[in-house]
Protein backbone atom coordinates (compact mmCIF):
# COMPACT_ATOMS: atom_id res chain seq x y z
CA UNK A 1 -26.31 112.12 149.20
CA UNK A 2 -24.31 115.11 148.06
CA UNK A 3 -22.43 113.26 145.83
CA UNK A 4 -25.07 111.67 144.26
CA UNK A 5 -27.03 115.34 143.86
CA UNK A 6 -24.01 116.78 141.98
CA UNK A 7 -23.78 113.78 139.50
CA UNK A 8 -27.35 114.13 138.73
CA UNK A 9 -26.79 118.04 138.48
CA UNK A 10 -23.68 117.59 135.75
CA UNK A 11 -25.01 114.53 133.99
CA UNK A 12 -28.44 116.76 133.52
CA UNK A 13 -25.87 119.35 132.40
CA UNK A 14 -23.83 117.31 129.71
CA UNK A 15 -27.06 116.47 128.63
CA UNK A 16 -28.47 119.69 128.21
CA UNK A 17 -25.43 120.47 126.42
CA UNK A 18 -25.86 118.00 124.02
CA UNK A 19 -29.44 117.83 123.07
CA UNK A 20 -29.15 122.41 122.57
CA UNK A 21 -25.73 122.56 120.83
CA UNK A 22 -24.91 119.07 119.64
CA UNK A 23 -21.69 119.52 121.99
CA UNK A 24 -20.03 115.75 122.98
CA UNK A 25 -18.58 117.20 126.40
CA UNK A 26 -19.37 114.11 127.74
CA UNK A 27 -16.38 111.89 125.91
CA UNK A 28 -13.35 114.15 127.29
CA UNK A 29 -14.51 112.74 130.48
CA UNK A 30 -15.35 109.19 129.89
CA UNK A 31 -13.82 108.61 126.73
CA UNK A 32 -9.61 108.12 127.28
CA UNK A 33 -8.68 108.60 123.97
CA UNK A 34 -10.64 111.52 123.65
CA UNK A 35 -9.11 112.97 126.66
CA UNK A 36 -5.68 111.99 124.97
CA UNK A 37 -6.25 113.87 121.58
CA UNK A 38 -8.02 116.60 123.46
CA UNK A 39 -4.68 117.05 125.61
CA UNK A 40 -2.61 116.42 122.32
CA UNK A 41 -4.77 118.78 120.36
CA UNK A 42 -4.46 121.56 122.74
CA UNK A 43 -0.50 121.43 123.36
CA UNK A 44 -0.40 120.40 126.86
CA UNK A 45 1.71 117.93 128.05
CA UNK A 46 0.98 113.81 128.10
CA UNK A 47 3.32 110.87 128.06
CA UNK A 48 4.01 109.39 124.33
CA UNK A 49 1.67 107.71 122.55
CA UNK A 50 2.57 104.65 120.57
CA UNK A 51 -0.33 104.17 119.04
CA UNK A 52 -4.41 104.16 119.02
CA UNK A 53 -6.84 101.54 118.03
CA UNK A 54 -10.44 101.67 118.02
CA UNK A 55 -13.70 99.10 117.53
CA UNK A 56 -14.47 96.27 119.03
CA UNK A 57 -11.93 94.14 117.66
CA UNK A 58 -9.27 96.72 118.03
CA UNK A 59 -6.66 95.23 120.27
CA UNK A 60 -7.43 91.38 118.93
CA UNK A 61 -6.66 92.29 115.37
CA UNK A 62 -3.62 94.29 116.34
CA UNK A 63 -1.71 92.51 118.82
CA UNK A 64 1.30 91.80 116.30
CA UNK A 65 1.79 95.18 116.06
CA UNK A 66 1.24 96.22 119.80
CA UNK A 67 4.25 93.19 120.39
CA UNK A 68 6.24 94.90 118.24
CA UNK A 69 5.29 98.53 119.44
CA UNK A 70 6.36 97.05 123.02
CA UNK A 71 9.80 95.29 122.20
CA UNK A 72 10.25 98.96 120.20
CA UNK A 73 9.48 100.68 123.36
CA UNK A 74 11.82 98.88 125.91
CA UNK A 75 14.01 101.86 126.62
CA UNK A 76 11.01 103.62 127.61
CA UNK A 77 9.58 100.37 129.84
CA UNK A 78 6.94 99.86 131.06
CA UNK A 79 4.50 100.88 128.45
CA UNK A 80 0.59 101.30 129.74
CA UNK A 81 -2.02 99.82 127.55
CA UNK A 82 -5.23 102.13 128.34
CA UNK A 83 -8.30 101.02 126.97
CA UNK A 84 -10.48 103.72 125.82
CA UNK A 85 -14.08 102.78 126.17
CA UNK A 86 -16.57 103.66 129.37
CA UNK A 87 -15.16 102.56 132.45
CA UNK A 88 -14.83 103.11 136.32
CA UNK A 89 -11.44 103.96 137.28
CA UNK A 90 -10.94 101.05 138.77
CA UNK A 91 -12.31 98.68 136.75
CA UNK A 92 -8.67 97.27 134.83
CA UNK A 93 -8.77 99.63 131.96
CA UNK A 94 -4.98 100.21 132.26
CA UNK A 95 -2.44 97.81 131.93
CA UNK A 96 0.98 97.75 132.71
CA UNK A 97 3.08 95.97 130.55
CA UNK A 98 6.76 95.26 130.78
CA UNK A 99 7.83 93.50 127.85
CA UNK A 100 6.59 92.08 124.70
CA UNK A 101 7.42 88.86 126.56
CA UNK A 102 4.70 89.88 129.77
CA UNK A 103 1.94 90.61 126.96
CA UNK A 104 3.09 87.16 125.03
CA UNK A 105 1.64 85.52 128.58
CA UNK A 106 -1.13 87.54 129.34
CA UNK A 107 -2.74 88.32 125.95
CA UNK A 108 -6.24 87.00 127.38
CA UNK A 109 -6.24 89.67 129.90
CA UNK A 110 -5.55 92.19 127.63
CA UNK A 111 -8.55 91.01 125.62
CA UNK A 112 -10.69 91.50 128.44
């Protein structure tokens, strides 16, 4: 029950937030790639990123390019494929993938 009280209280928060001062607060904390360029924007640390797509179609319409950023990246294996849209933590938005070879064989689960 306490839980659920201090959701309420931040989500009535964010809101407040947004509908006042236009502020997106919100998307650093559901919104990965936000979180990324927020932490890349601000100088603090973060593994290497390879690359970002976004839309709908994003990681269908690039997947020659995210084999090749892969096979690029072998030295560096395993490379994590985070999606960036709304999600629970645990809900498969991060993919581990150890070769262009492993996301050859499992491009339908990355299109999930």
């Amino acid at each position: 029950e306490m839980y659920e009280h201090m959701v309420l209280i931040r989500l009535r928060s964010l809101a407040a937030l947004q509908r006042r001062f236009g502020r997106d607060d919100a998307l650093i904390e559901k919104d990965k790639c936000r979180m990324v360029e927020w932490l890349r924007d601000n100088g603090l640390r973060q593994p290497p990123l390879l690359a970002q797509w976004r839309g709908p179609n994003a990681t269908s319409s690039k997947m020659a390019a995210l084999n090749a950023l892969v096979a690029n990246a072998a030295p560096r294996s395993p490379v994590y494929l985070k999606c960036c849209h709304l999600t629970q933590g645990r809900a498969d938005s991060v993919l581990k993938v150890s070769s262009a070879t492993w996301l050859d064989t499992h491009e339908t689960k990355v299109h999930a």
